[in-house]
PDB file of N, CA and C in Angstrom:
ATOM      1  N   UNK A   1      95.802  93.896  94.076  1.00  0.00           N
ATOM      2  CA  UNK A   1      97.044  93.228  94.388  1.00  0.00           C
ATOM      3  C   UNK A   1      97.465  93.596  95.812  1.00  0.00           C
ATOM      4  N   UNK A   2      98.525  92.917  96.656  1.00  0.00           N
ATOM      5  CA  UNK A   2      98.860  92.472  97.736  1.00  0.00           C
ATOM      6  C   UNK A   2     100.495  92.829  97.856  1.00  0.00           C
ATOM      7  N   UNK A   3     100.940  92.769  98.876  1.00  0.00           N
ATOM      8  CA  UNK A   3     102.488  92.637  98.855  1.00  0.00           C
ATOM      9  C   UNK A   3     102.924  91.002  98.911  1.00  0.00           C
ATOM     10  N   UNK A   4     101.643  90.098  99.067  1.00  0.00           N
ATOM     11  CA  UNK A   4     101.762  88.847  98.542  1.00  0.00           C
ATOM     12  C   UNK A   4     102.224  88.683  97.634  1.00  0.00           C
ATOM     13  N   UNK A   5     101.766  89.529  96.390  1.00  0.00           N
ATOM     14  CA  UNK A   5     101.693  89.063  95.148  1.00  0.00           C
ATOM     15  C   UNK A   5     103.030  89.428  94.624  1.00  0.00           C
ATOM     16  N   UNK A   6     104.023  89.842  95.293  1.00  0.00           N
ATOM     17  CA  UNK A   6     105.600  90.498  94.846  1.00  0.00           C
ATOM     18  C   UNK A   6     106.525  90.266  95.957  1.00  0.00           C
ATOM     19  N   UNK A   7     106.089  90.066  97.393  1.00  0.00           N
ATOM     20  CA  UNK A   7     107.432  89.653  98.357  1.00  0.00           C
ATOM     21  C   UNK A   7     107.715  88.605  98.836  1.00  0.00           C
ATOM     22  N   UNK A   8     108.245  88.187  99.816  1.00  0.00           N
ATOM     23  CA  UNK A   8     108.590  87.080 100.552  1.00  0.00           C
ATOM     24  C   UNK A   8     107.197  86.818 101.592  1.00  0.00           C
ATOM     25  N   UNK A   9     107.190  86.039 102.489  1.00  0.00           N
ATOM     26  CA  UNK A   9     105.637  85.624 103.287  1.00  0.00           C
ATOM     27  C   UNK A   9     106.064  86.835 104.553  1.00  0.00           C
ATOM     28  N   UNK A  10     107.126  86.656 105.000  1.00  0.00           N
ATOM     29  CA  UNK A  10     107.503  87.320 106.105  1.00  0.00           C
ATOM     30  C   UNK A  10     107.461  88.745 105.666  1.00  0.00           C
ATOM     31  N   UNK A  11     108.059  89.562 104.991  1.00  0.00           N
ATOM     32  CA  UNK A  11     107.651  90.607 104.454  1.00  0.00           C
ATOM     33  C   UNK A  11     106.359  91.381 104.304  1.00  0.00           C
ATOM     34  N   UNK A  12     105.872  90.305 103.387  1.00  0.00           N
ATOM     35  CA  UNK A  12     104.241  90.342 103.505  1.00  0.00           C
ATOM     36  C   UNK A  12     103.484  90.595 104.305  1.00  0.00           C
ATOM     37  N   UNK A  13     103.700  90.244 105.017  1.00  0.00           N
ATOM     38  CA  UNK A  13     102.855  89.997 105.951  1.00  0.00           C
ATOM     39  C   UNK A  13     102.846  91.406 107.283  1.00  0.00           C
ATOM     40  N   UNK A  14     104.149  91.909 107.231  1.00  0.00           N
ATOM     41  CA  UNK A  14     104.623  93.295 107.638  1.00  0.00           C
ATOM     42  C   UNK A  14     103.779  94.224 106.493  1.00  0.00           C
ATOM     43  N   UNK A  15     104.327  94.338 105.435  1.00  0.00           N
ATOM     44  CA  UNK A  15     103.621  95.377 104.626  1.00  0.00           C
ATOM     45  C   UNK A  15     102.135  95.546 104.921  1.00  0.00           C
ATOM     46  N   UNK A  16     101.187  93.962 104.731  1.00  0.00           N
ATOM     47  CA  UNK A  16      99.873  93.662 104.820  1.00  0.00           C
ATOM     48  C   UNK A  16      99.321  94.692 106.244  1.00  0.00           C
ATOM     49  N   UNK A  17     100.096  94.358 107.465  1.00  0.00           N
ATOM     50  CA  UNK A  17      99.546  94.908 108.966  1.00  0.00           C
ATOM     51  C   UNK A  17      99.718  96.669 108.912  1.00  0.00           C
ATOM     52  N   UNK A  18     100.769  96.722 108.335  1.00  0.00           N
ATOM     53  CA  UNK A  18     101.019  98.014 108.325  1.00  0.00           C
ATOM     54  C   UNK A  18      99.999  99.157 107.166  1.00  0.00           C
ATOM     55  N   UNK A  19      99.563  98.310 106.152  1.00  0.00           N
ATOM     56  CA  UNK A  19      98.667  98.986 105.409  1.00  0.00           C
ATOM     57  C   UNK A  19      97.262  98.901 105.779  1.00  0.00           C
ATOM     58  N   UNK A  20      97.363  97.689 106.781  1.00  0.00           N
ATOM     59  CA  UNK A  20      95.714  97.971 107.815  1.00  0.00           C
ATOM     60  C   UNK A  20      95.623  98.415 108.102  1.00  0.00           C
ATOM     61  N   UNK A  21      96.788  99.085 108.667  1.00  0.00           N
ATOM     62  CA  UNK A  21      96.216 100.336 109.560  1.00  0.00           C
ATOM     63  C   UNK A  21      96.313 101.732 109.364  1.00  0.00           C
ATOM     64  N   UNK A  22      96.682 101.607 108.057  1.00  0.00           N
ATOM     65  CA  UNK A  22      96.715 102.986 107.434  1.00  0.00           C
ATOM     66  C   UNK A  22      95.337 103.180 107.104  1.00  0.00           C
ATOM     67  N   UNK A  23      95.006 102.159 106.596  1.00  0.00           N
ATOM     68  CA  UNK A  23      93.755 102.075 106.180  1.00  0.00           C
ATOM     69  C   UNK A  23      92.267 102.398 107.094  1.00  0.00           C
ATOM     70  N   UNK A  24      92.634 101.602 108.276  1.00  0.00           N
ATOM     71  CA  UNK A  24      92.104 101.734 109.401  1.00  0.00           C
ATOM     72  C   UNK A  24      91.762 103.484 109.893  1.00  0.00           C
ATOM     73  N   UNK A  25      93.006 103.635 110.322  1.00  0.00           N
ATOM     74  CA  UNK A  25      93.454 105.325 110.460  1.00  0.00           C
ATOM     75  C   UNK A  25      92.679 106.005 109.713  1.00  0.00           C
ATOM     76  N   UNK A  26      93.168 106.023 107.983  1.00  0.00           N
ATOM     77  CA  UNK A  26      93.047 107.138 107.282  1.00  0.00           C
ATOM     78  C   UNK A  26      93.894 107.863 107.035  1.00  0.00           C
ATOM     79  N   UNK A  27      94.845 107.712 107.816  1.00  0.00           N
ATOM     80  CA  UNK A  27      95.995 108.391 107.625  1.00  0.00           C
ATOM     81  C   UNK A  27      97.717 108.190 106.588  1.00  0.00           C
ATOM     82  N   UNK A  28      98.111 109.240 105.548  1.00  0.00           N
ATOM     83  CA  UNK A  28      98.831 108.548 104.744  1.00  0.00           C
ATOM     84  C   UNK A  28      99.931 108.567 105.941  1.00  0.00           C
ATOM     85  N   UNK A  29     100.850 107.698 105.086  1.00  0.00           N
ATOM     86  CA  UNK A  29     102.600 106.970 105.611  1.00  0.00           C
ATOM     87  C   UNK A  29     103.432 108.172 104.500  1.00  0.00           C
ATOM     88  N   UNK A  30     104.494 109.011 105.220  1.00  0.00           N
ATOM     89  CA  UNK A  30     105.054 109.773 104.083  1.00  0.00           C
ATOM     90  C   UNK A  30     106.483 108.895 104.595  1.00  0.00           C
ATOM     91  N   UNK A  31     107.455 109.434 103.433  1.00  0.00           N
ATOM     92  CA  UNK A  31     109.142 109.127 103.675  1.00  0.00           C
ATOM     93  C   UNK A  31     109.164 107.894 104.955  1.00  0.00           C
ATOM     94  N   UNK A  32     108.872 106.874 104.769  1.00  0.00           N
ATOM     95  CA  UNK A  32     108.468 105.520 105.615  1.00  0.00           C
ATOM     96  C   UNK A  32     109.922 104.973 104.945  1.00  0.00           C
ATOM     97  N   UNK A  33     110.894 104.557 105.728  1.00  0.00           N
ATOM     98  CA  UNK A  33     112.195 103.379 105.042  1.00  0.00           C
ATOM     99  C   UNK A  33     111.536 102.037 105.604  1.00  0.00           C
ATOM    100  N   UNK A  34     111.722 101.376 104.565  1.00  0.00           N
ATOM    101  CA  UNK A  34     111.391  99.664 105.128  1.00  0.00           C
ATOM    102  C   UNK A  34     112.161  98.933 104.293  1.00  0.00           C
ATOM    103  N   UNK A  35     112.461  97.399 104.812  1.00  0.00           N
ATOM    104  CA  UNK A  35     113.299  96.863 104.104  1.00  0.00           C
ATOM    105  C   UNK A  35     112.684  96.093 102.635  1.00  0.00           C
ATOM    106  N   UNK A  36     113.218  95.722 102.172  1.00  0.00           N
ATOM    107  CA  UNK A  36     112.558  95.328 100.643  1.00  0.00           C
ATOM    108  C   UNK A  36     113.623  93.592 100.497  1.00  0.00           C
ATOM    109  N   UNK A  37     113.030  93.056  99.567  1.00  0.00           N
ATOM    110  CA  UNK A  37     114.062  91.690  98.836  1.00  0.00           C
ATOM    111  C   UNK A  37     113.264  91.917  97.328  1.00  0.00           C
ATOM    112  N   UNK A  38     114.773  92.509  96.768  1.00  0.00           N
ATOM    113  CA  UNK A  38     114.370  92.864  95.310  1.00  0.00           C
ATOM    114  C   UNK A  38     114.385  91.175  94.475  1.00  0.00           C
ATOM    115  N   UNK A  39     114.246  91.266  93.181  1.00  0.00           N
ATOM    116  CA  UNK A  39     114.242  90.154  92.260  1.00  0.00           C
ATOM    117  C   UNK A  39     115.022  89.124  92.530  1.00  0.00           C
ATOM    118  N   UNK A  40     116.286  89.633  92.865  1.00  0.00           N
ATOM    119  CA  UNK A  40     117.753  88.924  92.372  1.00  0.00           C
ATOM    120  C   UNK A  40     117.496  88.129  93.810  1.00  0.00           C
ATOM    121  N   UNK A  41     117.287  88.240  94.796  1.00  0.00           N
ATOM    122  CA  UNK A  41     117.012  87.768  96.194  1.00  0.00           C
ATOM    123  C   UNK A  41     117.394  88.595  97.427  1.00  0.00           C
ATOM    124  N   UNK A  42     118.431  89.623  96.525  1.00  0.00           N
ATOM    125  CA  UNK A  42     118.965  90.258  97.855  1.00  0.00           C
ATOM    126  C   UNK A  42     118.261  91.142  98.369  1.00  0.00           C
ATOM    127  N   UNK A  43     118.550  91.812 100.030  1.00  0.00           N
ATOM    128  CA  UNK A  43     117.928  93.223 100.799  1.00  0.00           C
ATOM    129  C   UNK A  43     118.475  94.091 100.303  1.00  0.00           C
ATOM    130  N   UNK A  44     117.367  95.124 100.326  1.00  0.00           N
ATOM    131  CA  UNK A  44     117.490  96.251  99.670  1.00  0.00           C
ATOM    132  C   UNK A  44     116.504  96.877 100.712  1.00  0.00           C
ATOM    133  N   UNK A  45     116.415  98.684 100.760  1.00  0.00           N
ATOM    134  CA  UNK A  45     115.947  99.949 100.808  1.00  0.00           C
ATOM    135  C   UNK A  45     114.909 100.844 100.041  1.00  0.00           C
ATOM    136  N   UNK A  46     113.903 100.761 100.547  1.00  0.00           N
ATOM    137  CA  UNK A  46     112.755 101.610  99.613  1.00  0.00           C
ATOM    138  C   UNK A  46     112.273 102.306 100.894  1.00  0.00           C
ATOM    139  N   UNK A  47     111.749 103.756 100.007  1.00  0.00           N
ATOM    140  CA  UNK A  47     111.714 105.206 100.657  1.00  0.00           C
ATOM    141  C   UNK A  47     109.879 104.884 100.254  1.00  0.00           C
ATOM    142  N   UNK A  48     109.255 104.883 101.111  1.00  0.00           N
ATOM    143  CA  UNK A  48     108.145 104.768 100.605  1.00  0.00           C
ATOM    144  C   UNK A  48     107.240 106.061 101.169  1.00  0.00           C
ATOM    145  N   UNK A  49     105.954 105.961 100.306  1.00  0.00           N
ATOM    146  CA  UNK A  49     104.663 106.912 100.853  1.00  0.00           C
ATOM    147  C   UNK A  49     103.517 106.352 100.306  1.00  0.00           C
ATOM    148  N   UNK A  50     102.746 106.349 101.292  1.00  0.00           N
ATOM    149  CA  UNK A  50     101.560 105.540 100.924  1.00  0.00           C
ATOM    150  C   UNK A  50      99.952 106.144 101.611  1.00  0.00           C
ATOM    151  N   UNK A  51      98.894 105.901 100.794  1.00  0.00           N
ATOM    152  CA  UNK A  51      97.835 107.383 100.630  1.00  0.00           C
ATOM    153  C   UNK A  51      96.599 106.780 100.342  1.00  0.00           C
ATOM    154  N   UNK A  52      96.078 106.939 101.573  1.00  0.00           N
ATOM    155  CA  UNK A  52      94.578 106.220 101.720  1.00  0.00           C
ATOM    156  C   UNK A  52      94.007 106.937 100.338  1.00  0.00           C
ATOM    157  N   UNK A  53      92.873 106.188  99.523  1.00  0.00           N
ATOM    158  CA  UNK A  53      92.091 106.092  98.392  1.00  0.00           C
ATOM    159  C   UNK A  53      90.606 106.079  99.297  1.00  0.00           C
ATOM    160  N   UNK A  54      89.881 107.389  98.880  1.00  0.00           N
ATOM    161  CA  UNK A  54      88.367 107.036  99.353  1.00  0.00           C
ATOM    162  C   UNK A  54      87.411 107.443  98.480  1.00  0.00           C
ATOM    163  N   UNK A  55      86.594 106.616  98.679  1.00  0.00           N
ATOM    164  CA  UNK A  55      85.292 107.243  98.373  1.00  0.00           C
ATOM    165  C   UNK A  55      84.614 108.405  98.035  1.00  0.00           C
ATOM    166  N   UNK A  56      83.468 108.377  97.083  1.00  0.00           N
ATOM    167  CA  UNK A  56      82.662 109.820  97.636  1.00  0.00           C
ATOM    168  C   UNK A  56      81.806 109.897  99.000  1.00  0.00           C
ATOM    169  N   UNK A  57      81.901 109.017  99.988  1.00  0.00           N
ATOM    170  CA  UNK A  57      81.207 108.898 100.683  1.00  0.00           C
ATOM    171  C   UNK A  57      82.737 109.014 102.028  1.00  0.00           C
ATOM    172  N   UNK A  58      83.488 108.878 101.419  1.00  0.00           N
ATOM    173  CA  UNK A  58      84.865 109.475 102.386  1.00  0.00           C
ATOM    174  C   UNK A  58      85.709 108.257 102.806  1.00  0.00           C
ATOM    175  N   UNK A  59      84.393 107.237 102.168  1.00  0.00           N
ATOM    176  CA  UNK A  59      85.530 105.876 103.738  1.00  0.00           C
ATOM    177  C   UNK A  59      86.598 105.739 102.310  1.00  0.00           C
ATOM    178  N   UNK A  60      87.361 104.803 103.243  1.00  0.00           N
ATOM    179  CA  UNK A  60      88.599 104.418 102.566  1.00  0.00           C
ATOM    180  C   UNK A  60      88.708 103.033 101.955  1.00  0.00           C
ATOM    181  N   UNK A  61      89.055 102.728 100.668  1.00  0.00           N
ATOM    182  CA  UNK A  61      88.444 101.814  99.988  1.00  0.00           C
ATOM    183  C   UNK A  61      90.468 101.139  99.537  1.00  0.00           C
ATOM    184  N   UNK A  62      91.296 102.033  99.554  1.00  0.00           N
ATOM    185  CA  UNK A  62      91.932 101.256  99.042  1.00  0.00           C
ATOM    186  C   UNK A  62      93.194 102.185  99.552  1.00  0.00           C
ATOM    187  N   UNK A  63      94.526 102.024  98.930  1.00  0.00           N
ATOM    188  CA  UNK A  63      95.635 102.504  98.993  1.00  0.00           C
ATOM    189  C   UNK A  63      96.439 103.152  97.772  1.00  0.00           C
ATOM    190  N   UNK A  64      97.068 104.226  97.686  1.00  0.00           N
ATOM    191  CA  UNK A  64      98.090 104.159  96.306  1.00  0.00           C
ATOM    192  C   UNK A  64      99.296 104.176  96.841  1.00  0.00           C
ATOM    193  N   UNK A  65     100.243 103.365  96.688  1.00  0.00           N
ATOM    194  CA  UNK A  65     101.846 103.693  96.845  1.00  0.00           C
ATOM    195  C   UNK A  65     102.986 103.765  96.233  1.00  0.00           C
ATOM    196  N   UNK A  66     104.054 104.753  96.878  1.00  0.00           N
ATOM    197  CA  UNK A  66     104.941 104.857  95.278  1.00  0.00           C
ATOM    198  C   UNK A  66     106.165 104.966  96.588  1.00  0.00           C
ATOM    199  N   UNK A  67     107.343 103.613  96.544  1.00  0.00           N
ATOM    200  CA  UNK A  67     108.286 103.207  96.643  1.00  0.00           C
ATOM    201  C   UNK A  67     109.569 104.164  95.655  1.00  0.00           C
ATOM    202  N   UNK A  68     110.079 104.596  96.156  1.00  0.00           N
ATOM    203  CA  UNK A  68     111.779 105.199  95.686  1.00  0.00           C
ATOM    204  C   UNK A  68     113.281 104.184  96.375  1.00  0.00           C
ATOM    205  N   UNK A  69     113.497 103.690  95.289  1.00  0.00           N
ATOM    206  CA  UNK A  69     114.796 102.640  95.773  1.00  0.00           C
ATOM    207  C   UNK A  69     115.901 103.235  96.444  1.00  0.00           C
ATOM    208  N   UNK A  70     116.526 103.071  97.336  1.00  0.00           N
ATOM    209  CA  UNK A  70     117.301 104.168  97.969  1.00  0.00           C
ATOM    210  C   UNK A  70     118.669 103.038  98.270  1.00  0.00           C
ATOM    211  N   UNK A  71     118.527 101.970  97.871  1.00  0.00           N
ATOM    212  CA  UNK A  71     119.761 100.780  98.658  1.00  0.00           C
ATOM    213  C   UNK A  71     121.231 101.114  97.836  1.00  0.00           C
ATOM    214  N   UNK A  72     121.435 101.392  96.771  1.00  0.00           N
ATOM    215  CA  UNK A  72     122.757 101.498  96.016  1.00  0.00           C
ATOM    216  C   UNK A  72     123.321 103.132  96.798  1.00  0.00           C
ATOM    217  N   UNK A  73     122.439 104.151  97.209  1.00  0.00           N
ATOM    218  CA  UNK A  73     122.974 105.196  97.504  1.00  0.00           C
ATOM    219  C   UNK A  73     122.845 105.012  99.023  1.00  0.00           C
ATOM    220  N   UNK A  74     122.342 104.539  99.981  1.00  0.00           N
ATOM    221  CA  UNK A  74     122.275 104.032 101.013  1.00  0.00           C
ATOM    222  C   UNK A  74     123.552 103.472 101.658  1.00  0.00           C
ATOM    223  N   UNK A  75     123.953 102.608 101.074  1.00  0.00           N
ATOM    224  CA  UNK A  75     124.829 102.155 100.956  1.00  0.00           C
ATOM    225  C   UNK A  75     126.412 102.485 100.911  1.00  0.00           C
ATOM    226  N   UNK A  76     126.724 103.199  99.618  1.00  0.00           N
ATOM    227  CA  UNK A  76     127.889 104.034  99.537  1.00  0.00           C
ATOM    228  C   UNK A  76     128.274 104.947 100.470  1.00  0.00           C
ATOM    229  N   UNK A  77     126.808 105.409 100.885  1.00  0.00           N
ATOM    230  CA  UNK A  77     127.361 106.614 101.782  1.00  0.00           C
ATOM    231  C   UNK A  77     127.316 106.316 103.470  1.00  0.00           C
ATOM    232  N   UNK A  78     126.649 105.204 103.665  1.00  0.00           N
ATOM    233  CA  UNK A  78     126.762 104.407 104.682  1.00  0.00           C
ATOM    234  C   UNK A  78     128.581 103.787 105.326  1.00  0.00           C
ATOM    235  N   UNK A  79     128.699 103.535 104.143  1.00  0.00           N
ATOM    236  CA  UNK A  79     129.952 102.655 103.802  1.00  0.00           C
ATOM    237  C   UNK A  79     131.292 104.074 104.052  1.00  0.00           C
ATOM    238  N   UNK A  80     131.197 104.923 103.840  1.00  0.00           N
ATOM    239  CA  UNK A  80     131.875 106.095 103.872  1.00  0.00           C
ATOM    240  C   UNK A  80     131.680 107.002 105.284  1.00  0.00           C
ATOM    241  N   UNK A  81     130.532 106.375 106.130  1.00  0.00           N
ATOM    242  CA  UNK A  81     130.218 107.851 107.523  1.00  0.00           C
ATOM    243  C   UNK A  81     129.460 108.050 107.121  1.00  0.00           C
ATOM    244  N   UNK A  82     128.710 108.150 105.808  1.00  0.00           N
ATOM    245  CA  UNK A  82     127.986 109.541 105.259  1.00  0.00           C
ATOM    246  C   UNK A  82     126.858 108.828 105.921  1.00  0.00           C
ATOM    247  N   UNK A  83     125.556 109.910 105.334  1.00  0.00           N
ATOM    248  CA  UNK A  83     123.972 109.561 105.008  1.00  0.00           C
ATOM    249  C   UNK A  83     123.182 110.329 104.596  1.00  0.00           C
ATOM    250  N   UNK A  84     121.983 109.873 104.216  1.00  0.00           N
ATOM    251  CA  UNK A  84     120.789 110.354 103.636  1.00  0.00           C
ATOM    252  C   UNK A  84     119.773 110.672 104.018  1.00  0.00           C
ATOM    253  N   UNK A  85     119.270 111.647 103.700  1.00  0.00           N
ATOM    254  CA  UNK A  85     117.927 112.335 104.248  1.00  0.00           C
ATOM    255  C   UNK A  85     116.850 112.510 103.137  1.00  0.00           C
ATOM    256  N   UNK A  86     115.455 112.892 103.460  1.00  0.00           N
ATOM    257  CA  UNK A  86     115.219 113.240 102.967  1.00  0.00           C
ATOM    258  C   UNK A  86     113.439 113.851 103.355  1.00  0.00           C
ATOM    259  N   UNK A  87     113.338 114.934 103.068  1.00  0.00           N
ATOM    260  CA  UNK A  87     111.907 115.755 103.745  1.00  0.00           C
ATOM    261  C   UNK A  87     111.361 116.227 102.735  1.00  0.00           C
ATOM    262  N   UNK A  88     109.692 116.022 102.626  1.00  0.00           N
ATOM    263  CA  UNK A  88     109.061 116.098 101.543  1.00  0.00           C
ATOM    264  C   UNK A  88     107.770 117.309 101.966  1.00  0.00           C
ATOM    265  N   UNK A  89     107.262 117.996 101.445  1.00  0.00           N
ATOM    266  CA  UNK A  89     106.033 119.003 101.783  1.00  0.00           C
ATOM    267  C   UNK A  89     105.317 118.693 100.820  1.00  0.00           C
ATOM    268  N   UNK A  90     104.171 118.641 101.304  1.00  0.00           N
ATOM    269  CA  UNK A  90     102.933 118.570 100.468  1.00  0.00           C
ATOM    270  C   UNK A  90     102.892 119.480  99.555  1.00  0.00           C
ATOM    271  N   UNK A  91     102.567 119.319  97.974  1.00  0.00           N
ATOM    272  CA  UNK A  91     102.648 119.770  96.664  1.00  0.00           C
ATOM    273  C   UNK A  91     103.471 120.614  96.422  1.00  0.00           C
ATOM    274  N   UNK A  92     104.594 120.369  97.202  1.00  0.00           N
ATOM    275  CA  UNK A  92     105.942 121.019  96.605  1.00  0.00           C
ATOM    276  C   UNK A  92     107.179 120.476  96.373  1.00  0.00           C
ATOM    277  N   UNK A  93     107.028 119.147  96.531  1.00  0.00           N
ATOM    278  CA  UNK A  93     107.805 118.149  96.317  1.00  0.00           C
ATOM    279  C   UNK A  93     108.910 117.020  97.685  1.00  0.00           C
ATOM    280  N   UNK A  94     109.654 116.692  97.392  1.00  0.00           N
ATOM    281  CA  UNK A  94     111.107 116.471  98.218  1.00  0.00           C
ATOM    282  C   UNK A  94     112.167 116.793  97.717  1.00  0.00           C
ATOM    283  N   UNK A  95     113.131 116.436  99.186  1.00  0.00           N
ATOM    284  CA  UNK A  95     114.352 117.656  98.740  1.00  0.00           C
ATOM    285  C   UNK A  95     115.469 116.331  99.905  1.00  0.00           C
ATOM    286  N   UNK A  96     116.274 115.625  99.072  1.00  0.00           N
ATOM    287  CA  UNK A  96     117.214 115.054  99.816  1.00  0.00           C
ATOM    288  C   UNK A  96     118.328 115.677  99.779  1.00  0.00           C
ATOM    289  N   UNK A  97     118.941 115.357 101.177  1.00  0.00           N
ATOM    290  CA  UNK A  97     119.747 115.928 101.774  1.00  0.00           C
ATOM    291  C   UNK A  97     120.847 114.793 101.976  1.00  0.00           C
ATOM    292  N   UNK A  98     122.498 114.830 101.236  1.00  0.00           N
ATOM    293  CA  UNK A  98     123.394 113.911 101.135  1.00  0.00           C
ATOM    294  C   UNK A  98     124.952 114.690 101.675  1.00  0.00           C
ATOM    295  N   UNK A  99     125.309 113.770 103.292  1.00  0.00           N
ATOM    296  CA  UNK A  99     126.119 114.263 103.852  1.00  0.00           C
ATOM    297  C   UNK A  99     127.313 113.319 103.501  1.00  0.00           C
ATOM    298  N   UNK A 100     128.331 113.975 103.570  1.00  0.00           N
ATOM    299  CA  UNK A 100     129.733 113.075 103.444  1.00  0.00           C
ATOM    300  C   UNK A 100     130.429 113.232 104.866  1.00  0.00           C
ATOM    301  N   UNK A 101     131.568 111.919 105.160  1.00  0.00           N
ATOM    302  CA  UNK A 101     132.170 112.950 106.499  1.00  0.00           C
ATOM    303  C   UNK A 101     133.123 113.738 105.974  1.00  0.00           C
ATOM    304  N   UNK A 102     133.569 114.536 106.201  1.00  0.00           N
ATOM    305  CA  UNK A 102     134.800 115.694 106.324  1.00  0.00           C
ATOM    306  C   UNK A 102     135.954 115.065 106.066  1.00  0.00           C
ATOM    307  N   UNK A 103     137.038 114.923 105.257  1.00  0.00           N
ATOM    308  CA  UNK A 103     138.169 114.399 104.938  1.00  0.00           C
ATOM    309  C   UNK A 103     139.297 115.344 106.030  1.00  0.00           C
ATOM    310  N   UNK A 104     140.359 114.752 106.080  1.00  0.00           N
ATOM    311  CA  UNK A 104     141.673 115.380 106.246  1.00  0.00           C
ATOM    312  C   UNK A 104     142.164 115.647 105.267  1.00  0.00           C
ATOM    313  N   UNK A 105     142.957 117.085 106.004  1.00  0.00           N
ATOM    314  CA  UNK A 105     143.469 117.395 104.362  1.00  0.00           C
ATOM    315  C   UNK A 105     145.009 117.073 105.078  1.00  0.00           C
ATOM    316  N   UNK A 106     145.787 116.472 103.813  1.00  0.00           N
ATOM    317  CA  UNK A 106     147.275 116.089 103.971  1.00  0.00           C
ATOM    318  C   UNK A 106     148.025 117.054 103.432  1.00  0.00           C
ATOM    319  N   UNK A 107     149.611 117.193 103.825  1.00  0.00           N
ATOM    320  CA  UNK A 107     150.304 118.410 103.459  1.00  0.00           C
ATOM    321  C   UNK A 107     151.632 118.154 103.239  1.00  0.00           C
TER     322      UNK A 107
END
């Protein structure tokens, strides 16, 4: 399967170039934001990472990727000053990081 087979053409067609050349490379994509158009039609936010698949012979035959939806919390805290982070280490997981701005305090 394709990002044909689930997005818009224009989309597609971004995802498609960009996984050439991962592919190309060899090299994975970690904590990557790109834009998304979920079901309903609207834009949305996905946290992606994506991880060349090879061979026993080493070349690279394919891709695995695993998308984290990030647009409903994106959003809120966007909408407020705030934002979101987030930094991941190899086999020890990720660890997001969620700032608010600083209120006044009234008296």
């Amino acid at each position: 399967m394709t990002p044909f087979d689930f997005f818009p053409q224009e989309l597609s067609a971004q995802y498609f170039a960009k996984e050439q050349e991962l592919m190309s490379r060899g090299e994975p994509l970690i904590d990557f934001e790109e834009p998304i158009v979920k079901a309903d039609g609207k834009p949305g936010w996905v946290l992606t990472n994506k991880i060349p698949i090879c061979n026993l012979d080493g070349e690279v035959i394919g891709l695995v990727g695993i998308g984290l939806g990030l647009a409903i919390s994106k959003q809120l805290l966007e909408a407020v000053g705030g934002r979101i982070d987030v930094t991941s280490v190899k086999n020890q997981g990720s660890t997001f990081t969620i700032e608010f701005p600083r209120g006044q305090r009234t008296t």
